[in-house]
C-alpha atoms as a PDB file:
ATOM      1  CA  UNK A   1     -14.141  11.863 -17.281  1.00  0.00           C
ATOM      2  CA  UNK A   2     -13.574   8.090 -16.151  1.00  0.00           C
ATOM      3  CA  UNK A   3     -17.601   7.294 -17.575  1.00  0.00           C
ATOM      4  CA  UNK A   4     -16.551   9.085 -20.724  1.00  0.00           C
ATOM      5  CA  UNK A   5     -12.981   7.271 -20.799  1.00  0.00           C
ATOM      6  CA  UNK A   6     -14.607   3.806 -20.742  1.00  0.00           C
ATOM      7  CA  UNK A   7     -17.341   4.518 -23.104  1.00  0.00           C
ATOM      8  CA  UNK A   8     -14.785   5.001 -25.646  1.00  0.00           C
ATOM      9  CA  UNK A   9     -13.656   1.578 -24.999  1.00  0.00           C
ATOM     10  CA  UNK A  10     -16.969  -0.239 -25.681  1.00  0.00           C
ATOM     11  CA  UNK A  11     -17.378  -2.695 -28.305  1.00  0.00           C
ATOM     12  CA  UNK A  12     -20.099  -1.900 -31.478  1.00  0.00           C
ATOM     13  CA  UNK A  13     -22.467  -4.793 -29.954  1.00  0.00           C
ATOM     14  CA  UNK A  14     -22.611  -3.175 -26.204  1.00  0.00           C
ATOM     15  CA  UNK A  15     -25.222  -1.011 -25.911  1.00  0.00           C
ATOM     16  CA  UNK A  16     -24.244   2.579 -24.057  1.00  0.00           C
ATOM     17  CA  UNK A  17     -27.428   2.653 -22.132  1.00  0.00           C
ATOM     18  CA  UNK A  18     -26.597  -0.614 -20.488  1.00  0.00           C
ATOM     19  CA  UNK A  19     -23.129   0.142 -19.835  1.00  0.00           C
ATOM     20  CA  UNK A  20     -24.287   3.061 -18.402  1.00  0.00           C
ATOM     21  CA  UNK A  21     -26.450   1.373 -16.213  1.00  0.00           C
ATOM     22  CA  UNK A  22     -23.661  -0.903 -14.953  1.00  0.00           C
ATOM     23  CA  UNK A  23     -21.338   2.141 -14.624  1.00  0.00           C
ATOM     24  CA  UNK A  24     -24.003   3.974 -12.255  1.00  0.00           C
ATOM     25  CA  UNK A  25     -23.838   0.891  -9.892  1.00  0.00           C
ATOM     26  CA  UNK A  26     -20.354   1.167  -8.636  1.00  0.00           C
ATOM     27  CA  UNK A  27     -18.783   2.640  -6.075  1.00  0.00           C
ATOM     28  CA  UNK A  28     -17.407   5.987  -6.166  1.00  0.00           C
ATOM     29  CA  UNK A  29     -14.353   4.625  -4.997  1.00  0.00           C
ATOM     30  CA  UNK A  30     -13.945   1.838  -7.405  1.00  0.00           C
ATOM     31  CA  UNK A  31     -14.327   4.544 -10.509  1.00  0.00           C
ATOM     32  CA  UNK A  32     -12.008   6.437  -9.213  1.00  0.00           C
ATOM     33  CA  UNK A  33      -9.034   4.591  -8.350  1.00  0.00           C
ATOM     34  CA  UNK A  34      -9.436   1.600 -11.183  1.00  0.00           C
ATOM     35  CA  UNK A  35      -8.109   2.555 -15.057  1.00  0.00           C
ATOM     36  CA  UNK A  36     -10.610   2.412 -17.625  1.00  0.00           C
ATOM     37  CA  UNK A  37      -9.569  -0.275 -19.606  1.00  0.00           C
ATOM     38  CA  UNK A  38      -9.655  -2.302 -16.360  1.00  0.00           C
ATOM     39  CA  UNK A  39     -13.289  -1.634 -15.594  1.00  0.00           C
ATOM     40  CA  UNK A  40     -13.817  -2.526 -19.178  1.00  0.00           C
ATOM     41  CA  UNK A  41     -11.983  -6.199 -18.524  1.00  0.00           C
ATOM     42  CA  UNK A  42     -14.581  -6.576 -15.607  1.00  0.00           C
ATOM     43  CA  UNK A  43     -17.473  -5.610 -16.913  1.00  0.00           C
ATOM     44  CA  UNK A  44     -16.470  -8.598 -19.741  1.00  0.00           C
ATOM     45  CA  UNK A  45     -15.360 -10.641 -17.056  1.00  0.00           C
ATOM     46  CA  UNK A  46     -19.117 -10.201 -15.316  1.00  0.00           C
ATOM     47  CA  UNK A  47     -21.227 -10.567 -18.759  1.00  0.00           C
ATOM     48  CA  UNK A  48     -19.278 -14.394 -19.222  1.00  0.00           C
ATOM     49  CA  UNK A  49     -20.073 -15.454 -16.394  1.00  0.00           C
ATOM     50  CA  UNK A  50     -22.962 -16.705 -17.378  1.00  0.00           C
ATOM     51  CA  UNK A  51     -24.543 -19.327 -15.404  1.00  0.00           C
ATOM     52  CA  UNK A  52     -21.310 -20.328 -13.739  1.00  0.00           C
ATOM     53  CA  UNK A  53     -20.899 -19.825  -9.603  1.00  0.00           C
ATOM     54  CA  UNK A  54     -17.777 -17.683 -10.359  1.00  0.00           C
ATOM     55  CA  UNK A  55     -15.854 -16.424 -13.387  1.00  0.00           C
ATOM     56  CA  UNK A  56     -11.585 -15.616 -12.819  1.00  0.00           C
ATOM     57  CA  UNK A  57      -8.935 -14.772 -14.950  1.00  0.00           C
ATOM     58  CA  UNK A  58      -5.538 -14.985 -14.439  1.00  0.00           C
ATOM     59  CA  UNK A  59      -3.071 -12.647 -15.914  1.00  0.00           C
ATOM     60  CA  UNK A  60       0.413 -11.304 -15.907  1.00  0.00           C
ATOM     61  CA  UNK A  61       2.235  -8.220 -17.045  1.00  0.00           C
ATOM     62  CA  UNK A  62       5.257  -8.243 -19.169  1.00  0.00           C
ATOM     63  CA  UNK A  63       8.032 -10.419 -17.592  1.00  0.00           C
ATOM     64  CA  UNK A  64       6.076  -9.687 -14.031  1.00  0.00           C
ATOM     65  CA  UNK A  65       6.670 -12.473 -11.627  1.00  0.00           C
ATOM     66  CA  UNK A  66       3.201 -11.675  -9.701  1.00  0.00           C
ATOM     67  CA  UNK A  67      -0.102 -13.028 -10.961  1.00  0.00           C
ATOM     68  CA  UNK A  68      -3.423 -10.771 -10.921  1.00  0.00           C
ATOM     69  CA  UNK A  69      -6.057 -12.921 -10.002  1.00  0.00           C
ATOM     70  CA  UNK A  70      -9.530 -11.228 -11.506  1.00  0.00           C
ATOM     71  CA  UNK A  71     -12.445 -12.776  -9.710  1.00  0.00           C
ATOM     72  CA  UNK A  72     -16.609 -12.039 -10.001  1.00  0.00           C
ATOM     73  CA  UNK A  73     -19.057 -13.835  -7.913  1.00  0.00           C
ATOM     74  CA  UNK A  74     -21.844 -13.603  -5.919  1.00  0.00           C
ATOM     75  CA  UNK A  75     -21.742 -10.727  -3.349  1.00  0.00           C
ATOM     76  CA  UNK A  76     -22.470 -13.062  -0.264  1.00  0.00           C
ATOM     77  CA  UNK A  77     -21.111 -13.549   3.575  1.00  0.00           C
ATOM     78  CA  UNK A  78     -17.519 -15.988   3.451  1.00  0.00           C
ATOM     79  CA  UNK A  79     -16.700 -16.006  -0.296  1.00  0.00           C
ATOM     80  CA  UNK A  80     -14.005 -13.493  -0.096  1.00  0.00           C
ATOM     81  CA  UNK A  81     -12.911 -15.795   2.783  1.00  0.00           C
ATOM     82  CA  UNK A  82     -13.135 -18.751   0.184  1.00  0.00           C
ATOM     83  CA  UNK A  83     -10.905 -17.366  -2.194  1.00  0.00           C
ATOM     84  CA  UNK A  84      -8.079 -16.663   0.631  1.00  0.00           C
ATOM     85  CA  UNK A  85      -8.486 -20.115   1.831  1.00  0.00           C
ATOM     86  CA  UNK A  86      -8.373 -21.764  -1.757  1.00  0.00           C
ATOM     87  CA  UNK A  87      -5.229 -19.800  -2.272  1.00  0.00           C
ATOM     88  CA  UNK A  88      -3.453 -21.130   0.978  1.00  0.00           C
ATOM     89  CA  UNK A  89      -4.552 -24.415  -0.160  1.00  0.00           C
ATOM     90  CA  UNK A  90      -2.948 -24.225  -2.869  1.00  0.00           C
ATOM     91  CA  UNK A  91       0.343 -22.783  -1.443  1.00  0.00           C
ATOM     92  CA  UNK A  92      -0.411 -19.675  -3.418  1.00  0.00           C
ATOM     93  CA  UNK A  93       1.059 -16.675  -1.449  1.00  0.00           C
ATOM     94  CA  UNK A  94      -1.358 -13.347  -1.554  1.00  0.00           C
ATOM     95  CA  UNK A  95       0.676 -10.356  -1.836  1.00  0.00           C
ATOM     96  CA  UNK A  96      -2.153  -7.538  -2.057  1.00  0.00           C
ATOM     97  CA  UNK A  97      -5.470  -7.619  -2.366  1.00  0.00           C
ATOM     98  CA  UNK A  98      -9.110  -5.564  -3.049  1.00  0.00           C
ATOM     99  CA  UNK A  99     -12.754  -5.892  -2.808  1.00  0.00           C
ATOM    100  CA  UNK A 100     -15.673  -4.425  -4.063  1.00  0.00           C
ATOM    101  CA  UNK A 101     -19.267  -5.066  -4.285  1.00  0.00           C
ATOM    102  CA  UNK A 102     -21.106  -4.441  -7.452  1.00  0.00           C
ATOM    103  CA  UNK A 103     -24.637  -4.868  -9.179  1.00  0.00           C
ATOM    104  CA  UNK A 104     -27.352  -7.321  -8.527  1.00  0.00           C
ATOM    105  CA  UNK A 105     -25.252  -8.913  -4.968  1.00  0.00           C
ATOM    106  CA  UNK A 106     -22.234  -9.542  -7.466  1.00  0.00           C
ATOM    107  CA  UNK A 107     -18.357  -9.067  -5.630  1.00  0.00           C
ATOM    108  CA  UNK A 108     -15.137  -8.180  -7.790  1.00  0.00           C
ATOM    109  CA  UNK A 109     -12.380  -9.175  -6.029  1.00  0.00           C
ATOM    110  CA  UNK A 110      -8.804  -8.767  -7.193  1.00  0.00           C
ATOM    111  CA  UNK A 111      -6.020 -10.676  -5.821  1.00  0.00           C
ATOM    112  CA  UNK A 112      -2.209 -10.245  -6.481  1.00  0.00           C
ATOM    113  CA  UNK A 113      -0.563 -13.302  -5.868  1.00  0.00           C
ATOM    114  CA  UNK A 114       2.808 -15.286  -6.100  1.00  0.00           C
ATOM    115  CA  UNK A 115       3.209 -17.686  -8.874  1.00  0.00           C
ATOM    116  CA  UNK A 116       3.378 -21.724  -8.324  1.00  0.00           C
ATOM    117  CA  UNK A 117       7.050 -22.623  -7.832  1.00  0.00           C
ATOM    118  CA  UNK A 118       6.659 -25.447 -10.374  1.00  0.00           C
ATOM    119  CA  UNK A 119       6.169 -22.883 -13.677  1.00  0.00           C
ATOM    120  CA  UNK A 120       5.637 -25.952 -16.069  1.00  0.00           C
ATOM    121  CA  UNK A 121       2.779 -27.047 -14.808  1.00  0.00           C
ATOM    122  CA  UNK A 122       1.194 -23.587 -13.421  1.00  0.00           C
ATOM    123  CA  UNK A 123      -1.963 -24.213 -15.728  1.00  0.00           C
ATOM    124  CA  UNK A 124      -2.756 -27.237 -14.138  1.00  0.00           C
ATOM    125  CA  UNK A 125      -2.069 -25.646 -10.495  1.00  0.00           C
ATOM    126  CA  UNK A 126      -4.878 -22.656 -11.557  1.00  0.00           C
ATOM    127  CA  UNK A 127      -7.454 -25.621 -12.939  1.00  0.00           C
ATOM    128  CA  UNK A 128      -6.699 -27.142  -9.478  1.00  0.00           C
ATOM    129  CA  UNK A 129      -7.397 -24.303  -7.473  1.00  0.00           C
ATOM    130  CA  UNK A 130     -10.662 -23.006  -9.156  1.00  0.00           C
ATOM    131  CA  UNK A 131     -11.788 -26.164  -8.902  1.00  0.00           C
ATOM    132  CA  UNK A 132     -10.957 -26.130  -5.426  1.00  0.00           C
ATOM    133  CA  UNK A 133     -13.185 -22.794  -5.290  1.00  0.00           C
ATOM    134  CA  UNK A 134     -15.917 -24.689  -6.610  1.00  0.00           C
ATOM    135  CA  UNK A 135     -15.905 -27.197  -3.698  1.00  0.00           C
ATOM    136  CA  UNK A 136     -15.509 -23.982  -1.031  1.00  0.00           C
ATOM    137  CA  UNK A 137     -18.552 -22.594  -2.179  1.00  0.00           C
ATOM    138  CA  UNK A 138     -20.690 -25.663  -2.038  1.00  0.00           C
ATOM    139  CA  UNK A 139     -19.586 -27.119   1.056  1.00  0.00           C
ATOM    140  CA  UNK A 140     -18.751 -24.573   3.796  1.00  0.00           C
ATOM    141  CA  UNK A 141     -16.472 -27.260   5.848  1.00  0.00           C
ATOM    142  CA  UNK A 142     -14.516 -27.610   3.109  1.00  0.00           C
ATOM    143  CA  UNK A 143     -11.341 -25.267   3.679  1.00  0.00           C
ATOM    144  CA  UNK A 144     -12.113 -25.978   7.826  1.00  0.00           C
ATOM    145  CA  UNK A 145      -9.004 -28.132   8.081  1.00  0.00           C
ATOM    146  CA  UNK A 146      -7.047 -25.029   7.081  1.00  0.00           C
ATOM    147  CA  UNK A 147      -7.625 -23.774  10.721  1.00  0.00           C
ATOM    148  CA  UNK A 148      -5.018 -26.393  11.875  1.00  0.00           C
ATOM    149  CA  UNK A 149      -1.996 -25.189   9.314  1.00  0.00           C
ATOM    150  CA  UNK A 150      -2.071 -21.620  11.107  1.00  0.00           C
ATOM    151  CA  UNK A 151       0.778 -21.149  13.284  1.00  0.00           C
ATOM    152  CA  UNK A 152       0.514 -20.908  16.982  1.00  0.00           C
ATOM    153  CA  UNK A 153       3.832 -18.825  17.141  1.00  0.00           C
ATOM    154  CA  UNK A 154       6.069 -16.703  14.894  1.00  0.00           C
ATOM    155  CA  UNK A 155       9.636 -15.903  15.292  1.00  0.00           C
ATOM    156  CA  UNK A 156      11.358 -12.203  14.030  1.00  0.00           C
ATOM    157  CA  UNK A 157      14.058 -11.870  13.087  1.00  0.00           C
ATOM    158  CA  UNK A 158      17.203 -11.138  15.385  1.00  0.00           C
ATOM    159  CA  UNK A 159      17.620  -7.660  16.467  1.00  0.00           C
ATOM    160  CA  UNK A 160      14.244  -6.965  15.460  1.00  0.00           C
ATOM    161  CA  UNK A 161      11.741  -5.485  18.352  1.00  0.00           C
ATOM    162  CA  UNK A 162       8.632  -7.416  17.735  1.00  0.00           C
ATOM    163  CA  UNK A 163       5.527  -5.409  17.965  1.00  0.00           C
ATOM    164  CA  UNK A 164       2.506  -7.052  19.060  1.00  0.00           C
ATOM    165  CA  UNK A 165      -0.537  -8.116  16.608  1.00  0.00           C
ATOM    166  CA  UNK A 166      -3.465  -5.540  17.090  1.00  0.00           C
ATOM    167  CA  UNK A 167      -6.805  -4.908  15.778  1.00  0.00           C
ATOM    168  CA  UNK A 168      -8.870  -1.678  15.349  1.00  0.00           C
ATOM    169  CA  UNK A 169     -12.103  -1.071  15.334  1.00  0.00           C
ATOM    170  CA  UNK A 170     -13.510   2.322  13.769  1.00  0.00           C
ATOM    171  CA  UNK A 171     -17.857   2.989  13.606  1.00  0.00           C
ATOM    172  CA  UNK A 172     -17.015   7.034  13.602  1.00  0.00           C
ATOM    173  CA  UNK A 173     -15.321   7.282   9.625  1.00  0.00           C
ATOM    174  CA  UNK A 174     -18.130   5.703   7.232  1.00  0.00           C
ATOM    175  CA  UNK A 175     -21.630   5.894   8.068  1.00  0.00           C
ATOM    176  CA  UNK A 176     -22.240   2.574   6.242  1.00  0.00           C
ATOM    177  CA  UNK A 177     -19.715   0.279   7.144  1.00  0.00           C
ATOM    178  CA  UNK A 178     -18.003  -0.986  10.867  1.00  0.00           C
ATOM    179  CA  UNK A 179     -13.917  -0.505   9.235  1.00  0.00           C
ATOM    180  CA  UNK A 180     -11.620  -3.311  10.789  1.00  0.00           C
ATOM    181  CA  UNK A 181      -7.994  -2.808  10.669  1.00  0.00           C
ATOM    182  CA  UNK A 182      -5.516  -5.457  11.675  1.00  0.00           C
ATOM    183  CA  UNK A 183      -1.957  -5.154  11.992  1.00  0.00           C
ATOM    184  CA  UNK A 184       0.311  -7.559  12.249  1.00  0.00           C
ATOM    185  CA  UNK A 185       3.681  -9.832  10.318  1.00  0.00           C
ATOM    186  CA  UNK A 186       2.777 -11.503   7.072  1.00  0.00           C
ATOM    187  CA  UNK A 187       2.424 -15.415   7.355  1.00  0.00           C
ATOM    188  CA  UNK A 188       0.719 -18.289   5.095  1.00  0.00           C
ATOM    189  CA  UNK A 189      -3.028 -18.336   5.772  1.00  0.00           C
ATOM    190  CA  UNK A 190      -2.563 -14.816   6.931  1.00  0.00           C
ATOM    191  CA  UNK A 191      -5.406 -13.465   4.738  1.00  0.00           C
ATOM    192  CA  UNK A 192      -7.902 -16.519   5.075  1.00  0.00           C
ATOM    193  CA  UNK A 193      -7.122 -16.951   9.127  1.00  0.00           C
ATOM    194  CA  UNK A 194      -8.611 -13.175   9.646  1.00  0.00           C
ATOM    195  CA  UNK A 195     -11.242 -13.156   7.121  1.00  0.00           C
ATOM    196  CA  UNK A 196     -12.764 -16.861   8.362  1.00  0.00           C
ATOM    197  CA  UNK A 197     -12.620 -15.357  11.988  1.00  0.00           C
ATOM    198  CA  UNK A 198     -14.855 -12.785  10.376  1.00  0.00           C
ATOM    199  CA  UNK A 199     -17.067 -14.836   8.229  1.00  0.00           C
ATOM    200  CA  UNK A 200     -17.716 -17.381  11.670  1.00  0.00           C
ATOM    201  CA  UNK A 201     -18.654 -14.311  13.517  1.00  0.00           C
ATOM    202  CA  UNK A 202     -21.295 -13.398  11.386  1.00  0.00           C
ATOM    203  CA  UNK A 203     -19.278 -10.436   9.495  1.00  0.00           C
ATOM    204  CA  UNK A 204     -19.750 -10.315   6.217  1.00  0.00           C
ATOM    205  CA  UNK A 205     -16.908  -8.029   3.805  1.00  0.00           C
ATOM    206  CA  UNK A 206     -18.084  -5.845   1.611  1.00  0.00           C
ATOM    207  CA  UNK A 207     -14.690  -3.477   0.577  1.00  0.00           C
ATOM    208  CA  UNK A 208     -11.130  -5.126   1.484  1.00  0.00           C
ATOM    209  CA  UNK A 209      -7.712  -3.333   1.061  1.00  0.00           C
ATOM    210  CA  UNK A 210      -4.722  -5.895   2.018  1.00  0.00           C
ATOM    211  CA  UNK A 211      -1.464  -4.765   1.651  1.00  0.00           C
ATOM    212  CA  UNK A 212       2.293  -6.468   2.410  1.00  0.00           C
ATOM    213  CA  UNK A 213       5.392  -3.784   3.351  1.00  0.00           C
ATOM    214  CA  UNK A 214       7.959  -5.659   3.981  1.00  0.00           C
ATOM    215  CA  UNK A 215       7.184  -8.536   6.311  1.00  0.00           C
ATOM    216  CA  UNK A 216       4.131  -6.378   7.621  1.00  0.00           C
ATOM    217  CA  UNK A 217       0.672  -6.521   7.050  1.00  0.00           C
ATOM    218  CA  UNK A 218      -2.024  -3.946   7.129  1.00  0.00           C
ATOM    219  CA  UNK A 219      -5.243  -5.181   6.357  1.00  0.00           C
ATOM    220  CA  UNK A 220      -8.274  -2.881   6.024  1.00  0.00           C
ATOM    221  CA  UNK A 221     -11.904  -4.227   5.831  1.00  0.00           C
ATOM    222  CA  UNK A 222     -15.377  -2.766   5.530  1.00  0.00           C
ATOM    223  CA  UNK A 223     -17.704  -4.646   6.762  1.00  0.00           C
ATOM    224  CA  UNK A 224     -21.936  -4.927   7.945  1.00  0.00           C
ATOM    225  CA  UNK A 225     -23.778  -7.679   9.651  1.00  0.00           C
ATOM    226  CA  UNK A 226     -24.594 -10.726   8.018  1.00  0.00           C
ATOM    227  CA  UNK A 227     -28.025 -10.996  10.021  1.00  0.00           C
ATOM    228  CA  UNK A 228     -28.902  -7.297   8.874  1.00  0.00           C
ATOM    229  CA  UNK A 229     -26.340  -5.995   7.021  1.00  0.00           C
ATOM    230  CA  UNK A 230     -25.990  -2.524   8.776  1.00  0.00           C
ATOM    231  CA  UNK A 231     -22.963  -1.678  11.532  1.00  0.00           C
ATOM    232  CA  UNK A 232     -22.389  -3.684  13.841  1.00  0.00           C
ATOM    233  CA  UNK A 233     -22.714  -1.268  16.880  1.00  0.00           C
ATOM    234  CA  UNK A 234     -23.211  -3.341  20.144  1.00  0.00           C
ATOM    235  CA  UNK A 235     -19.778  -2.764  21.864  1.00  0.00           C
ATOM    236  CA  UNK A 236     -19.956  -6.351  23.317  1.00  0.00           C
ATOM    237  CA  UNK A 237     -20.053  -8.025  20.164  1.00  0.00           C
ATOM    238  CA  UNK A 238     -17.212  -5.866  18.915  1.00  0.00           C
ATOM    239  CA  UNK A 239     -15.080  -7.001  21.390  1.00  0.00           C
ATOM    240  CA  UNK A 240     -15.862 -10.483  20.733  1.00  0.00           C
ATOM    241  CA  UNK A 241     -14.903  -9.992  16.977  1.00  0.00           C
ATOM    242  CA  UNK A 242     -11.483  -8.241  18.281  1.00  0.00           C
ATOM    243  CA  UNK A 243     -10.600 -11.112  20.285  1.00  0.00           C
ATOM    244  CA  UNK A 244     -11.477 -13.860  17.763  1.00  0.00           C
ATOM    245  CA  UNK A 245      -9.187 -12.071  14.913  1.00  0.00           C
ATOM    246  CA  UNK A 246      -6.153 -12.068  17.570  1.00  0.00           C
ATOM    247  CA  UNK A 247      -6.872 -15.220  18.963  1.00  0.00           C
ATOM    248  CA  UNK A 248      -6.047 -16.755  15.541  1.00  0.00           C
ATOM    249  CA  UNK A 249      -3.259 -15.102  14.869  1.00  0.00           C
ATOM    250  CA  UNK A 250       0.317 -16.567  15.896  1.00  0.00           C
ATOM    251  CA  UNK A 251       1.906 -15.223  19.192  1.00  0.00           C
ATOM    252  CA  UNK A 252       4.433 -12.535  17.891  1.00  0.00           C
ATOM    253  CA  UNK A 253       7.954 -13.331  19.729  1.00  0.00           C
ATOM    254  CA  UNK A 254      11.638 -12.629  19.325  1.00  0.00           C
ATOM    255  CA  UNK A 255      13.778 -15.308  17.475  1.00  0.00           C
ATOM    256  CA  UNK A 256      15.883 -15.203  20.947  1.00  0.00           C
ATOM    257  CA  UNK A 257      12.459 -15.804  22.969  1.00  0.00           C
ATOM    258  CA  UNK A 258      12.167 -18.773  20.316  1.00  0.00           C
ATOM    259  CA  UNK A 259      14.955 -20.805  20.330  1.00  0.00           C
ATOM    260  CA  UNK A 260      15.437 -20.294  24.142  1.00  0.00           C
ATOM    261  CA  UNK A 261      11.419 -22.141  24.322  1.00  0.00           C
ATOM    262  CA  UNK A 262      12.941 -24.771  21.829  1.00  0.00           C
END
C-alpha cells in the first residue's frame, strides 16, 4: 500500500522502474513508519545531491517553532556524529532525531531541532552551519574541541531524586545489529558527546532513534563494527564501549549536592 501510495506521487519524468528500485532498498522499517509524500521529498533530496558531500534541507511546518533538518550523505562511520557536533557548534539544540541507511552506502538522517534565537538572521546561521559540516567531514579533528564544552556535572532540580546515567547493551533482539540504549537528562552536546564516544570506539550507527521527554533522554542506536561491520560480540570490548559513553557524560547530582560542593 505505502509502494503504491508513493508511486502515485511520482513526477511524469521519473521512471517507475527506478523508483521501484530505490523503494526495494529501504528498510522495512523506514516504509513503514515514514508518510509517502515524505519518502517522495527524500528520494528528491538524494537525486540533487549530485556531486556534493551532503545535500540538507531545512523546513518548518505552519507557525511550528521546531526546524526539521532533512539530511543525505554518505553512509560511513562518524558522520551522524558530525551532524550532532555541527549542531552543538552552532548552539542548535536537537530535540529528536532518526537514522537510516539507504542505497549505494547513502544515510538519511532527520533531525528536529530548535531554531537560532536570533530569527533575522537564521539563514545565515544554516549557511554557517552546513558549511561547518563541510569542514567536519574533511577534517576529522575538526569538532574535537567540542569534547571540552561537555559538562563534568549536572544539577536537578530541587526535590527531584536524580537517577543515575546508564547504558544498555542488547545482542539478543536483532540479529544484525549490537542495540545501545542510553538513558540519561538532556544537556547541550548531549547527542554528539555519546555518538563521538561511539564513532572513537570504532562503532559505526547505522539506525538512531533519539528522543527528549521532558528533561530526559532516551537514546536508541543500532549499530555494527566499523572494522567488519557485523555485532560487536566480544563482551570485553562491550564493556569498554559502556564505560566510554558514561564516562562522558556529566555526573548526575542533586541541586542540594551542588550548591553544598560550590
Amino acid at each position: 500500500q505505502k509502494k503504491a501510495e508513493i508511486l502515485s506521487l511520482k513526477e511524469d519524468h521519473l521512471e517507475e522502474s527506478e523508483l521501484m528500485k530505490d523503494l526495494e532498498s529501504m528498510s522495512r522499517r523506514y516504509l513503514l513508519y515514514m508518510p509517502a509524500k515524505d519518502i517522495m521529498a527524500h528520494m528528491n533530496l538524494y537525486r540533487t545531491m549530485g556531486g556534493r558531500r551532503f545535500n540538507w534541507l531545512v523546513s518548518r511546518q505552519g507557525e511550528s517553532e521546531v526546524r526539521t533538518v532533512t539530511i543525505c550523505g554518505p553512509d560511513r562511520p562518524g558522520f551522524y556524529s558530525k551532524v550532532a557536533g555541527v549542531f552543538f557548534m552552532n548552539s542548535l539544540n536537537i530535540l529528536a532525531s532518526e537514522a537510516y541507511s539507504w542505497r549505494e552506502n547513502t544515510a538519511l538522517d532527520i533531525f528536529k531541532v530548535e531554531p537560532p534565537k536570533d530569527r533575522i538572521f537564521e539563514a545565515e546561521k544554516w549557511q554557517k552551519a552546513e558549511k561547518d559540516l563541510e569542514n567536519a567531514m574533511q577534517d576529522d579533528s575538526f569538532l574535537e574541541r567540542l569534547c571540552d564544552g561537555i559538562p563534568a556535572e549536572m544539577a536537578i532540580t530541587r526535590g527531584q531524586r536524580p537517577e543515575p546515567n546508564q547504558v544498555k547493551i542488547d545482542n539478543e533482539t536483532s540479529s544484525f545489529f549490537t542495540i545501545i540504549e542510553v538513558f540519561t537528562y538532556d544537556f547541550p552536546g548531549l547527542l554528539f558527546a555519546v555518538t563521538n564516544s561511539l564513532y572513537k570506539n570504532g562503532v559505526d550507527v547505522k539506525i538512531a532513534k533519539v528522543a527528549t521527554k521532558v528533561d530526559q533522554v532516551i537514546d536508541i542506536f543500532y549499530v555494527r563494527s566499523c572494522d567488519d561491520e557485523q555485532k560487536i560480540e566480544s563482551p570485553e570490548r562491550l564493556e569498554t564501549i559502556k564505560k566510554s559513553i558514561l564516562q562522558t557524560l556529566p555526573e548526575i547530582v542533586s541541586k542540594e549536592a551542588s550548591d553544598e560542593k560550590n
